[in-house]
PDB file of N, CA and C in Angstrom:
ATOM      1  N   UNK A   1       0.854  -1.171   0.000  1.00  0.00           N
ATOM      2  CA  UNK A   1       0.000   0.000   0.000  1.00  0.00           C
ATOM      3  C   UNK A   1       0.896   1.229   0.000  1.00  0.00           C
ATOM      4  N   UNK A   2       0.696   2.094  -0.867  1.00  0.00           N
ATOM      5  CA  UNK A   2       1.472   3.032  -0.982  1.00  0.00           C
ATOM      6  C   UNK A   2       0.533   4.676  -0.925  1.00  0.00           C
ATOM      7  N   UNK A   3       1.377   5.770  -0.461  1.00  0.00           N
ATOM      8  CA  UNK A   3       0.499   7.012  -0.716  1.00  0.00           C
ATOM      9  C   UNK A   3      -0.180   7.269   0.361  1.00  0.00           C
ATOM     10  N   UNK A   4       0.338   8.740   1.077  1.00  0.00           N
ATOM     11  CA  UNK A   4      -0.614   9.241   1.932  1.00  0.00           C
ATOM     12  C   UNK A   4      -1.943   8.791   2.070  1.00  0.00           C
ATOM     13  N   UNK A   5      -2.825   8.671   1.431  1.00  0.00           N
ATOM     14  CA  UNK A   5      -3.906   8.761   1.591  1.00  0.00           C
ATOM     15  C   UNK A   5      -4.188   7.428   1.975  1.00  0.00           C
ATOM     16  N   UNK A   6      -3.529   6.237   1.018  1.00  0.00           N
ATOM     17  CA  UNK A   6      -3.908   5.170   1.302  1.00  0.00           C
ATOM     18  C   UNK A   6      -4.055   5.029   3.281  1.00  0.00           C
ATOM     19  N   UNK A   7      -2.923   5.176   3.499  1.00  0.00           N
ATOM     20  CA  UNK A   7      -2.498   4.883   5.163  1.00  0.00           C
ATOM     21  C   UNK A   7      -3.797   5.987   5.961  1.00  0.00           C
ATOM     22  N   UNK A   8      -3.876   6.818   5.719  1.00  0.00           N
ATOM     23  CA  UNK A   8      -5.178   7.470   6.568  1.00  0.00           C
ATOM     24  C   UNK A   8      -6.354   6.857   6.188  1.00  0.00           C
ATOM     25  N   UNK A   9      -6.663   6.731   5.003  1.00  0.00           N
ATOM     26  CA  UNK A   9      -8.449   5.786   4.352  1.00  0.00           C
ATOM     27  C   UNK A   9      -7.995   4.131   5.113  1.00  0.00           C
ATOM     28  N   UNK A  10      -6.789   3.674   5.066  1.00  0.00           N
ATOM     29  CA  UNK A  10      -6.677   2.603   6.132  1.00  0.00           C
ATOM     30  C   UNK A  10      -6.965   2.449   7.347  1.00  0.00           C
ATOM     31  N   UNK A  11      -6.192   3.289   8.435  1.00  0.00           N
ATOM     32  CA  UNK A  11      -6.598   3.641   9.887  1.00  0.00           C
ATOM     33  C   UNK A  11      -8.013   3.978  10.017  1.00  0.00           C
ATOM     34  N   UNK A  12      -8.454   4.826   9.180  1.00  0.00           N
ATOM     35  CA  UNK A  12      -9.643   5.684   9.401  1.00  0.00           C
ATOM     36  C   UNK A  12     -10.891   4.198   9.277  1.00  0.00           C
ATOM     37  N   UNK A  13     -10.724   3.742   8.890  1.00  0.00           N
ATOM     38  CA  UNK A  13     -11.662   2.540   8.277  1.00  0.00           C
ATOM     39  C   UNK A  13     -11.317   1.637   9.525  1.00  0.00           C
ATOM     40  N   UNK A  14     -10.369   1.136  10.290  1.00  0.00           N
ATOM     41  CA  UNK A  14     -10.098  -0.190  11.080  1.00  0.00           C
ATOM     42  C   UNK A  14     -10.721   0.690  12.521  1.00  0.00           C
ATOM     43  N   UNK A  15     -10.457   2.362  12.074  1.00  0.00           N
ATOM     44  CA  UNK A  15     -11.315   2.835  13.609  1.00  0.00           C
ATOM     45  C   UNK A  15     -12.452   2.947  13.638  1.00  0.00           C
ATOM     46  N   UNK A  16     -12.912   2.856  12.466  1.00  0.00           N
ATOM     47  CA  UNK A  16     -15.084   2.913  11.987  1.00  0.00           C
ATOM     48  C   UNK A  16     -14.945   1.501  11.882  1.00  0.00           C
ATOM     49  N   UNK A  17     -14.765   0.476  11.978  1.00  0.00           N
ATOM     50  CA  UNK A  17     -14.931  -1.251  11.463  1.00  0.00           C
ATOM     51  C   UNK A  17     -15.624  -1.088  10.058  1.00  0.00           C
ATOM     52  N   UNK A  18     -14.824   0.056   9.311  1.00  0.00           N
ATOM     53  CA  UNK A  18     -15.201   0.001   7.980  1.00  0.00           C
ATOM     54  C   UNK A  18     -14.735  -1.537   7.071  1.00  0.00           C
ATOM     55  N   UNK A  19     -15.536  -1.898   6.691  1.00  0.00           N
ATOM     56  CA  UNK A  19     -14.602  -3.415   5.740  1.00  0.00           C
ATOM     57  C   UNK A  19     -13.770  -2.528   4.279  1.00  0.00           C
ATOM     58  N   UNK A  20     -12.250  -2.853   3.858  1.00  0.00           N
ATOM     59  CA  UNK A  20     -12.063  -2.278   3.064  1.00  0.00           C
ATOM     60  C   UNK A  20     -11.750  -3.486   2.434  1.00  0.00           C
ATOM     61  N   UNK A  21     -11.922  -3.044   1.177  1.00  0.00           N
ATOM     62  CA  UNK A  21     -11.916  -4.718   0.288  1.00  0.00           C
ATOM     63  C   UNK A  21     -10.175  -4.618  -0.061  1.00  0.00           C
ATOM     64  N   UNK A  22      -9.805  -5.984  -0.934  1.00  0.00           N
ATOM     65  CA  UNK A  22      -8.515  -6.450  -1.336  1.00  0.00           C
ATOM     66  C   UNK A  22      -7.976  -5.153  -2.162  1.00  0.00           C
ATOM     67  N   UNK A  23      -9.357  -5.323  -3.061  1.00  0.00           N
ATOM     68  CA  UNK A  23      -8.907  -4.400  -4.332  1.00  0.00           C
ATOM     69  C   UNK A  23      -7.962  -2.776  -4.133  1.00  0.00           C
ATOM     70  N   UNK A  24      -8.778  -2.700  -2.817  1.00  0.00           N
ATOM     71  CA  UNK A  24      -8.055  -1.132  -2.046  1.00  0.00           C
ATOM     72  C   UNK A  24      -6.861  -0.739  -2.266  1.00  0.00           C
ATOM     73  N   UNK A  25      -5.901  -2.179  -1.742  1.00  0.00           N
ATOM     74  CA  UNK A  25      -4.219  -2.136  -1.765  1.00  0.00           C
ATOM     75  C   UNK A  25      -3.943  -1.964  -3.057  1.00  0.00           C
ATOM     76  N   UNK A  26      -4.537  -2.203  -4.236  1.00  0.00           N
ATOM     77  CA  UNK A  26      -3.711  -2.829  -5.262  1.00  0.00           C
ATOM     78  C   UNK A  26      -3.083  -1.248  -6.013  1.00  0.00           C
ATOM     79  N   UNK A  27      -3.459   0.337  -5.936  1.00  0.00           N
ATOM     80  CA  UNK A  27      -2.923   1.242  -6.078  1.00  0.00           C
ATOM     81  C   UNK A  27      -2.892   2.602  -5.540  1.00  0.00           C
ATOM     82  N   UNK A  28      -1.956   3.396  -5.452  1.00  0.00           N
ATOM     83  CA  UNK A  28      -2.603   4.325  -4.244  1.00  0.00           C
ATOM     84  C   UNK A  28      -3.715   4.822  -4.446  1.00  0.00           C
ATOM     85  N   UNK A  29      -4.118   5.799  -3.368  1.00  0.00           N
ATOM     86  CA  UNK A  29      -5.239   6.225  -2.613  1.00  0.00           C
ATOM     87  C   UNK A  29      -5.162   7.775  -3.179  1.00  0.00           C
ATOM     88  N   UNK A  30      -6.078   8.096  -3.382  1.00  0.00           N
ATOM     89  CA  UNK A  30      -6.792   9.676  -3.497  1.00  0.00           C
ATOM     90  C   UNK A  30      -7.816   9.951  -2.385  1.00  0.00           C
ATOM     91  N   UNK A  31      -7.867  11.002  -2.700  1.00  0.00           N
ATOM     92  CA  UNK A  31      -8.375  12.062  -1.195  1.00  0.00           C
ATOM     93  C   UNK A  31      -9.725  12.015  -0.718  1.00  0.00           C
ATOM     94  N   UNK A  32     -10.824  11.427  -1.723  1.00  0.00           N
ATOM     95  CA  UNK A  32     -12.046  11.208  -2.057  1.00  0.00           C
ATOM     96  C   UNK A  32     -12.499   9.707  -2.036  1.00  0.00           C
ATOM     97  N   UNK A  33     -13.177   9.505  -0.845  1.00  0.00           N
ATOM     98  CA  UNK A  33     -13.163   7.883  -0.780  1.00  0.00           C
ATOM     99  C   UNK A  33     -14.983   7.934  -0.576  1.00  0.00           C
ATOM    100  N   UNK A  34     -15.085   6.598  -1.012  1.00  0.00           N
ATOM    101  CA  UNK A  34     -16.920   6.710  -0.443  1.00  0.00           C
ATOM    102  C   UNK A  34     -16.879   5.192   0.093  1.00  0.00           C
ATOM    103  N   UNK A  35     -17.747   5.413   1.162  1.00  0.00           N
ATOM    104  CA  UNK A  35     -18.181   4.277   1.924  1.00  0.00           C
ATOM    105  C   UNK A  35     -20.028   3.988   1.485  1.00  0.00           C
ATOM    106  N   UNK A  36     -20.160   2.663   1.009  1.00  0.00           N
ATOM    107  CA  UNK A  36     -21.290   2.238   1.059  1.00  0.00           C
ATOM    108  C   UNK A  36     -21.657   1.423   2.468  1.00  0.00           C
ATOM    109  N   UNK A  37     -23.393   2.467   2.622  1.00  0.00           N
ATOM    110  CA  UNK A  37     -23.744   1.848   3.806  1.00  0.00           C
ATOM    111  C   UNK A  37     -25.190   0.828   3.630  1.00  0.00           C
ATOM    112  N   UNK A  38     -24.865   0.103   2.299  1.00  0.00           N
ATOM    113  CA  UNK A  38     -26.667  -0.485   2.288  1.00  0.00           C
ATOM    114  C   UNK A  38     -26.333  -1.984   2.649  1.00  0.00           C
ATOM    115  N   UNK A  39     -25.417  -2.391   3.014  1.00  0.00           N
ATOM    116  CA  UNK A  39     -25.408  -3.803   4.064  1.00  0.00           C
ATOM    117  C   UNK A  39     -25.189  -3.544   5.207  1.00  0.00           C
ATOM    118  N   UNK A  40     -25.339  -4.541   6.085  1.00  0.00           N
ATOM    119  CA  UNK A  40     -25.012  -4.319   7.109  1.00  0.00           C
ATOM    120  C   UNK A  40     -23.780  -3.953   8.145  1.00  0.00           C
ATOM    121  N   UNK A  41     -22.463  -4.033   7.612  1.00  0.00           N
ATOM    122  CA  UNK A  41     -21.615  -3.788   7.800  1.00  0.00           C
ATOM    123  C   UNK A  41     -21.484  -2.407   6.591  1.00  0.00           C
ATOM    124  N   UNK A  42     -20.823  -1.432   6.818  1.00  0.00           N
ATOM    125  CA  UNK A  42     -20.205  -0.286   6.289  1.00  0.00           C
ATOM    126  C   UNK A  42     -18.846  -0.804   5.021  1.00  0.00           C
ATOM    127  N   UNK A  43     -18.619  -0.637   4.245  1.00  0.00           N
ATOM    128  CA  UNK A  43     -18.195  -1.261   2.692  1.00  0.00           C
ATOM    129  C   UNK A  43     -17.264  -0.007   2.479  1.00  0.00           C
ATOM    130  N   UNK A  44     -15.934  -0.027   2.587  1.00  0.00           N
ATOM    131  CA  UNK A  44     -15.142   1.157   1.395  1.00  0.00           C
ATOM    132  C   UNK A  44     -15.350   0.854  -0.184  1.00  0.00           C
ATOM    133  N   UNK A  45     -15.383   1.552  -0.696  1.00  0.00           N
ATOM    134  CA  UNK A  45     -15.477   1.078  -2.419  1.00  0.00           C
ATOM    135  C   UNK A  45     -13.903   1.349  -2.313  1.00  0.00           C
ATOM    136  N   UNK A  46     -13.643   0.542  -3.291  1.00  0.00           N
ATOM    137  CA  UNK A  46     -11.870   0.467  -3.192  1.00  0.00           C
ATOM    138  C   UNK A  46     -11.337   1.281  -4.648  1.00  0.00           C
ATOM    139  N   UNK A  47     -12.179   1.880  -5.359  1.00  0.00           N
ATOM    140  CA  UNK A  47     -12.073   3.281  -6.383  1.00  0.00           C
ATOM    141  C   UNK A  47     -11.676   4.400  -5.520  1.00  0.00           C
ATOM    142  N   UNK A  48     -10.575   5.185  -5.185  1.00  0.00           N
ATOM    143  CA  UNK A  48     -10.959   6.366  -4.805  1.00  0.00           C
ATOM    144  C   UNK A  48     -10.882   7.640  -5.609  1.00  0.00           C
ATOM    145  N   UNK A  49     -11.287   8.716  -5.696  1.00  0.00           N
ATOM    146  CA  UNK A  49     -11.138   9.873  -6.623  1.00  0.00           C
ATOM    147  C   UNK A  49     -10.379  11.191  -6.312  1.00  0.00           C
ATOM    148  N   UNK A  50      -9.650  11.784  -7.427  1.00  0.00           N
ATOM    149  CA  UNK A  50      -9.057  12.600  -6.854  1.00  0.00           C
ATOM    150  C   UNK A  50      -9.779  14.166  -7.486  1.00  0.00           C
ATOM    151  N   UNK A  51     -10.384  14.302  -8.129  1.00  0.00           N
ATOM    152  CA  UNK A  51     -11.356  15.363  -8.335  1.00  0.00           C
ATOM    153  C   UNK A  51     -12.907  14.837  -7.945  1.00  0.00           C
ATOM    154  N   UNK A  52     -13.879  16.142  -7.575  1.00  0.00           N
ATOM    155  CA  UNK A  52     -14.796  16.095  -7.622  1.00  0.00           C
ATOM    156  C   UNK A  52     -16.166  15.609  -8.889  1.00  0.00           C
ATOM    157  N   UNK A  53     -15.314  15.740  -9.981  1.00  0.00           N
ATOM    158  CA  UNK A  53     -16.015  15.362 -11.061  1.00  0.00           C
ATOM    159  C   UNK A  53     -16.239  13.711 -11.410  1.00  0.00           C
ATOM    160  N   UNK A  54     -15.065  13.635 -11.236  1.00  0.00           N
ATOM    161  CA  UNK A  54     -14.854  12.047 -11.297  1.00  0.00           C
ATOM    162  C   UNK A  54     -15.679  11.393 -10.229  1.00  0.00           C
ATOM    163  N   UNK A  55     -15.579  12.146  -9.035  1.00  0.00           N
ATOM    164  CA  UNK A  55     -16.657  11.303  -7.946  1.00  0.00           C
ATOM    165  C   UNK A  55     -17.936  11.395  -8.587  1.00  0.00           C
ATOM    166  N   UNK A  56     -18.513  12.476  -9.037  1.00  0.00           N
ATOM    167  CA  UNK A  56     -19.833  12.912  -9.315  1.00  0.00           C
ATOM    168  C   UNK A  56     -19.998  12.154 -10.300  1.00  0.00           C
ATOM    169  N   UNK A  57     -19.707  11.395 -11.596  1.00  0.00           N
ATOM    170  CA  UNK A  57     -19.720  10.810 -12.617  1.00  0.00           C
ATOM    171  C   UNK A  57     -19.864   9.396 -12.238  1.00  0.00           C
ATOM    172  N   UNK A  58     -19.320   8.910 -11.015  1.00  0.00           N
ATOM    173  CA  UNK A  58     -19.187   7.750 -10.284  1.00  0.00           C
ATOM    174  C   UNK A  58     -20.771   7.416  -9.539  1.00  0.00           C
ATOM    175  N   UNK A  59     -21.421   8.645  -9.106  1.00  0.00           N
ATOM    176  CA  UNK A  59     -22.230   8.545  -8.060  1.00  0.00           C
ATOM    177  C   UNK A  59     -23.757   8.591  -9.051  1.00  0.00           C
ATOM    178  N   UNK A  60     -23.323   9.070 -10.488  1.00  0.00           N
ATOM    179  CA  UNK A  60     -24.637   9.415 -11.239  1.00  0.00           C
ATOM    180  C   UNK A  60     -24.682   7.799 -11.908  1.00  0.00           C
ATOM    181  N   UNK A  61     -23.394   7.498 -12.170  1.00  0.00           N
ATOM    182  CA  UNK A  61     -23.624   6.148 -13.279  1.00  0.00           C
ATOM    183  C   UNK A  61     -23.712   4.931 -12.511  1.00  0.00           C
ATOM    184  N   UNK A  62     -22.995   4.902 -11.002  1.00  0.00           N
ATOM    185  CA  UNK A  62     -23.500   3.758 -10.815  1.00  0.00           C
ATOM    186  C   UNK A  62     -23.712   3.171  -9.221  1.00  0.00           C
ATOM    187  N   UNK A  63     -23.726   4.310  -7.988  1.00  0.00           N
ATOM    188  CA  UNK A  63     -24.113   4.469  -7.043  1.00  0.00           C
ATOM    189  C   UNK A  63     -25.438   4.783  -7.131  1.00  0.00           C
ATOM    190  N   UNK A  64     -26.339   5.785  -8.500  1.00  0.00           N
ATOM    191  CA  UNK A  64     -27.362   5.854  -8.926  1.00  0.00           C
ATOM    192  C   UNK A  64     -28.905   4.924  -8.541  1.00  0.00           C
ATOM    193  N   UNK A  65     -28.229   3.745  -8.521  1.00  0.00           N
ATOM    194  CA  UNK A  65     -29.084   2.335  -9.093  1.00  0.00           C
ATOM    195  C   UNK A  65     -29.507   2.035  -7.599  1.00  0.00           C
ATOM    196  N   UNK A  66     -28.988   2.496  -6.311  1.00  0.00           N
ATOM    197  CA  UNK A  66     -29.193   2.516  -5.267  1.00  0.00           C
ATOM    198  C   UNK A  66     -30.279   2.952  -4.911  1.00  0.00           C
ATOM    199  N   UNK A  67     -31.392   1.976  -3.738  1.00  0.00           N
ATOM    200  CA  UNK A  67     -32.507   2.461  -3.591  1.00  0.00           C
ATOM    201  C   UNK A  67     -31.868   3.571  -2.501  1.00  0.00           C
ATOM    202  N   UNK A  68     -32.793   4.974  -2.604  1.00  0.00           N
ATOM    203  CA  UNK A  68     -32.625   5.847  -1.435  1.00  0.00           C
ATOM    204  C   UNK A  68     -33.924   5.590  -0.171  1.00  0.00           C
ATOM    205  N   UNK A  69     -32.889   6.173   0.457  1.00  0.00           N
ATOM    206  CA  UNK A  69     -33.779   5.811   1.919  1.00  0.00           C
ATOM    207  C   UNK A  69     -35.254   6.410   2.294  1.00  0.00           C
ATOM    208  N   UNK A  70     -35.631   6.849   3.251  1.00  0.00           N
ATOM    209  CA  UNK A  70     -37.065   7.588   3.146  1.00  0.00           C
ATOM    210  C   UNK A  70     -36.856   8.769   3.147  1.00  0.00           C
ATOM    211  N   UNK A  71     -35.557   9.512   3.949  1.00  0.00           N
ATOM    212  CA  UNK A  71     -35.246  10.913   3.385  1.00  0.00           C
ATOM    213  C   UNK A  71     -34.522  11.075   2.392  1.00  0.00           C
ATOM    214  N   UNK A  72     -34.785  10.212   1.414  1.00  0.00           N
ATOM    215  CA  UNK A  72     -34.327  10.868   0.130  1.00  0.00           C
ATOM    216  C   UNK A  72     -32.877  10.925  -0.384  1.00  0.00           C
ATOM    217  N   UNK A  73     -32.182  10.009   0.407  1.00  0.00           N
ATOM    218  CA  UNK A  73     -30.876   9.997   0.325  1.00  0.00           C
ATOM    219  C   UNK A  73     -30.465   8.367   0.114  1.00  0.00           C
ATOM    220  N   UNK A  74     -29.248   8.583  -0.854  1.00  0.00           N
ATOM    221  CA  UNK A  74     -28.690   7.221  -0.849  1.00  0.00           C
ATOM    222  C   UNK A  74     -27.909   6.751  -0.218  1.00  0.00           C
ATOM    223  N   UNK A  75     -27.623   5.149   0.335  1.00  0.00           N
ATOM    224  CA  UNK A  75     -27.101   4.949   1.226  1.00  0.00           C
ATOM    225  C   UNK A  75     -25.350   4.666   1.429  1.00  0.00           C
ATOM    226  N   UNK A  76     -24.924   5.924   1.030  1.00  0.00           N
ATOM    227  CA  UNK A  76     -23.389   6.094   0.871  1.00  0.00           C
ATOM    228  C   UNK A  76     -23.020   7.919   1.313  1.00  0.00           C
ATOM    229  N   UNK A  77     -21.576   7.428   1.880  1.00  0.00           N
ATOM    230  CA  UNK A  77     -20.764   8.660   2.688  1.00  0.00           C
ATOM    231  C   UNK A  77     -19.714   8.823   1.574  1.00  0.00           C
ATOM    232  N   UNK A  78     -19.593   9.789   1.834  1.00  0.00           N
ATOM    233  CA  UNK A  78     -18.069  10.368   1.149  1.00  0.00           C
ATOM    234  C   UNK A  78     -17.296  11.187   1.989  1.00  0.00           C
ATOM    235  N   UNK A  79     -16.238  10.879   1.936  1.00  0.00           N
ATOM    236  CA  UNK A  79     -15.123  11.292   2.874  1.00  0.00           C
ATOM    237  C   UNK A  79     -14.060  12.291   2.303  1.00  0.00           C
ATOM    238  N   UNK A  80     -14.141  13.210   2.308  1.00  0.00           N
ATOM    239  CA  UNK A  80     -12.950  13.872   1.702  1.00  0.00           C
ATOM    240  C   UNK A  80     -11.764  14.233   2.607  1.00  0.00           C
ATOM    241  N   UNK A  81     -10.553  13.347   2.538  1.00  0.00           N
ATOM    242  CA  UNK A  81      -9.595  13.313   3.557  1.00  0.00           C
ATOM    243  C   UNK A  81      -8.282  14.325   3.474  1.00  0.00           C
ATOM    244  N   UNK A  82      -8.913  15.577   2.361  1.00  0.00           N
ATOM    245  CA  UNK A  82      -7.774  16.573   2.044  1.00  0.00           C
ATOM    246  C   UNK A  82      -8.387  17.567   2.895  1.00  0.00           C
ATOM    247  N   UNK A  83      -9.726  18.072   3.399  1.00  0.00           N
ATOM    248  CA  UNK A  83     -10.596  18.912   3.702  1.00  0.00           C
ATOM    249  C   UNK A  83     -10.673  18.160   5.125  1.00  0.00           C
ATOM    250  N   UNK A  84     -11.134  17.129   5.124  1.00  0.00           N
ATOM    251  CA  UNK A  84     -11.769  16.633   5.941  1.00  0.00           C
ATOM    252  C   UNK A  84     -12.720  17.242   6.615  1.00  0.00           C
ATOM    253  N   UNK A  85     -13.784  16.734   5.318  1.00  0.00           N
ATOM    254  CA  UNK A  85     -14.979  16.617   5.319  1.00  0.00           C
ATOM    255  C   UNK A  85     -15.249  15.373   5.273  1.00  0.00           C
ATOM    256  N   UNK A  86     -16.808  15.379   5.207  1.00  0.00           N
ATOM    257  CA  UNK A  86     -17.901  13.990   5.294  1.00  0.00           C
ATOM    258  C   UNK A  86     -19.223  14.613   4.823  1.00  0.00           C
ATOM    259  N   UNK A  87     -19.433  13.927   3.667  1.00  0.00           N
ATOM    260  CA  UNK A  87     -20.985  14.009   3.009  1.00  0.00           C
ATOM    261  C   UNK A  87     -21.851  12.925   2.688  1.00  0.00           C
ATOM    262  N   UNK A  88     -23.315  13.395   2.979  1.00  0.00           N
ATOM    263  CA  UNK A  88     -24.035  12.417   2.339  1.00  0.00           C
ATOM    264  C   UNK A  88     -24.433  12.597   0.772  1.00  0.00           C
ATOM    265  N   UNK A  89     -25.207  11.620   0.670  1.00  0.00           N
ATOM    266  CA  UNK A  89     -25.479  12.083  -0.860  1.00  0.00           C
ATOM    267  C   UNK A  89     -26.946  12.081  -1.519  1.00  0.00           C
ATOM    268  N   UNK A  90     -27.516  12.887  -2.037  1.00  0.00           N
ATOM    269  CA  UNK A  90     -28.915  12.988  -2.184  1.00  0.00           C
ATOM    270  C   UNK A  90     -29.305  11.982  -3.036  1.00  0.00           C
ATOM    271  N   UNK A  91     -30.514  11.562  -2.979  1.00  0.00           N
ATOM    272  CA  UNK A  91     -30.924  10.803  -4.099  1.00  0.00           C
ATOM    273  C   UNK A  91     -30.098  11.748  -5.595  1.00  0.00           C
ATOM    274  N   UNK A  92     -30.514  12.825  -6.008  1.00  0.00           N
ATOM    275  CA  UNK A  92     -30.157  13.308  -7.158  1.00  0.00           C
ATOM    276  C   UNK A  92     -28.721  13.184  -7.534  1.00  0.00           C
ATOM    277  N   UNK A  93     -27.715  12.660  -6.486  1.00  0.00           N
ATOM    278  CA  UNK A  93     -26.422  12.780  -6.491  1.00  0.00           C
ATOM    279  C   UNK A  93     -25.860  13.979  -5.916  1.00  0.00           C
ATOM    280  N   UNK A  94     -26.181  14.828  -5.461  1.00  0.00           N
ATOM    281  CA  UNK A  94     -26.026  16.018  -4.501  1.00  0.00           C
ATOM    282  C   UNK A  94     -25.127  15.513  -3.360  1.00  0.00           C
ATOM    283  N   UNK A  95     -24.001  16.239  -3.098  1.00  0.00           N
ATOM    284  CA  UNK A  95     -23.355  16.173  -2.036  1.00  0.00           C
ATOM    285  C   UNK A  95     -23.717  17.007  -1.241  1.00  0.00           C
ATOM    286  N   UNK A  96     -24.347  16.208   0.524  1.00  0.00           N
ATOM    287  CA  UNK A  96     -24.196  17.238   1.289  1.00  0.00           C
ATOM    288  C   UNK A  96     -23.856  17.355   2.658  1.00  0.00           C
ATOM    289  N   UNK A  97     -23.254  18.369   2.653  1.00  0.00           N
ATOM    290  CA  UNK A  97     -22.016  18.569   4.035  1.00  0.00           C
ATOM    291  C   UNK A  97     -22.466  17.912   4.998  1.00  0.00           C
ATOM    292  N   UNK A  98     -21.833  17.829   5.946  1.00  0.00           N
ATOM    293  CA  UNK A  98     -22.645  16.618   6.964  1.00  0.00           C
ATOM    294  C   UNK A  98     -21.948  17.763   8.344  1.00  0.00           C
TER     295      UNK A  98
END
């Protein structure tokens, strides 16, 4: 595992009992990570992004397909670990500040 980011989206995940999959290690890490929460355990997607566009393109084509909850939101976080921030995400794909 290589790359700042990787080693913080690592720690940060073993201190939430986030599950991060295999695929995670296989290249570094960007600043923009999303956690799926529609199982029961909390899921890193092991894609991470390093612009906002690329996340947003990610979240329209295929986080999309996700049923949203009763407020209207789908069931995934995004973490931005350059800011450090944390957003949810609207049904429409809307990021919002948390």
């Amino acid at each position: 595992m290589k790359g700042k980011y990787s080693k913080i989206i690592q720690e940060y995940c073993e201190a939430e009992a986030i599950y991060v999959p295999p695929g995670f290690k296989r290249r570094p890490a960007s600043h923009l990570a999303v956690v799926r929460t529609d199982d029961d355990h909390p899921k890193l997607v092991a894609k991470t992004f390093f612009k906002k566009e690329d996340l947003n393109y990610y979240i329209s084509s295929i986080l999309s397909e996700l049923q949203p909850n009763p407020e209207g939101e789908l069931p995934v976080r995004v973490i931005d670990f350059k800011e450090n921030t944390h957003f949810k995400v609207a049904g429409n794909g809307a990021l919002i500040p948390l």
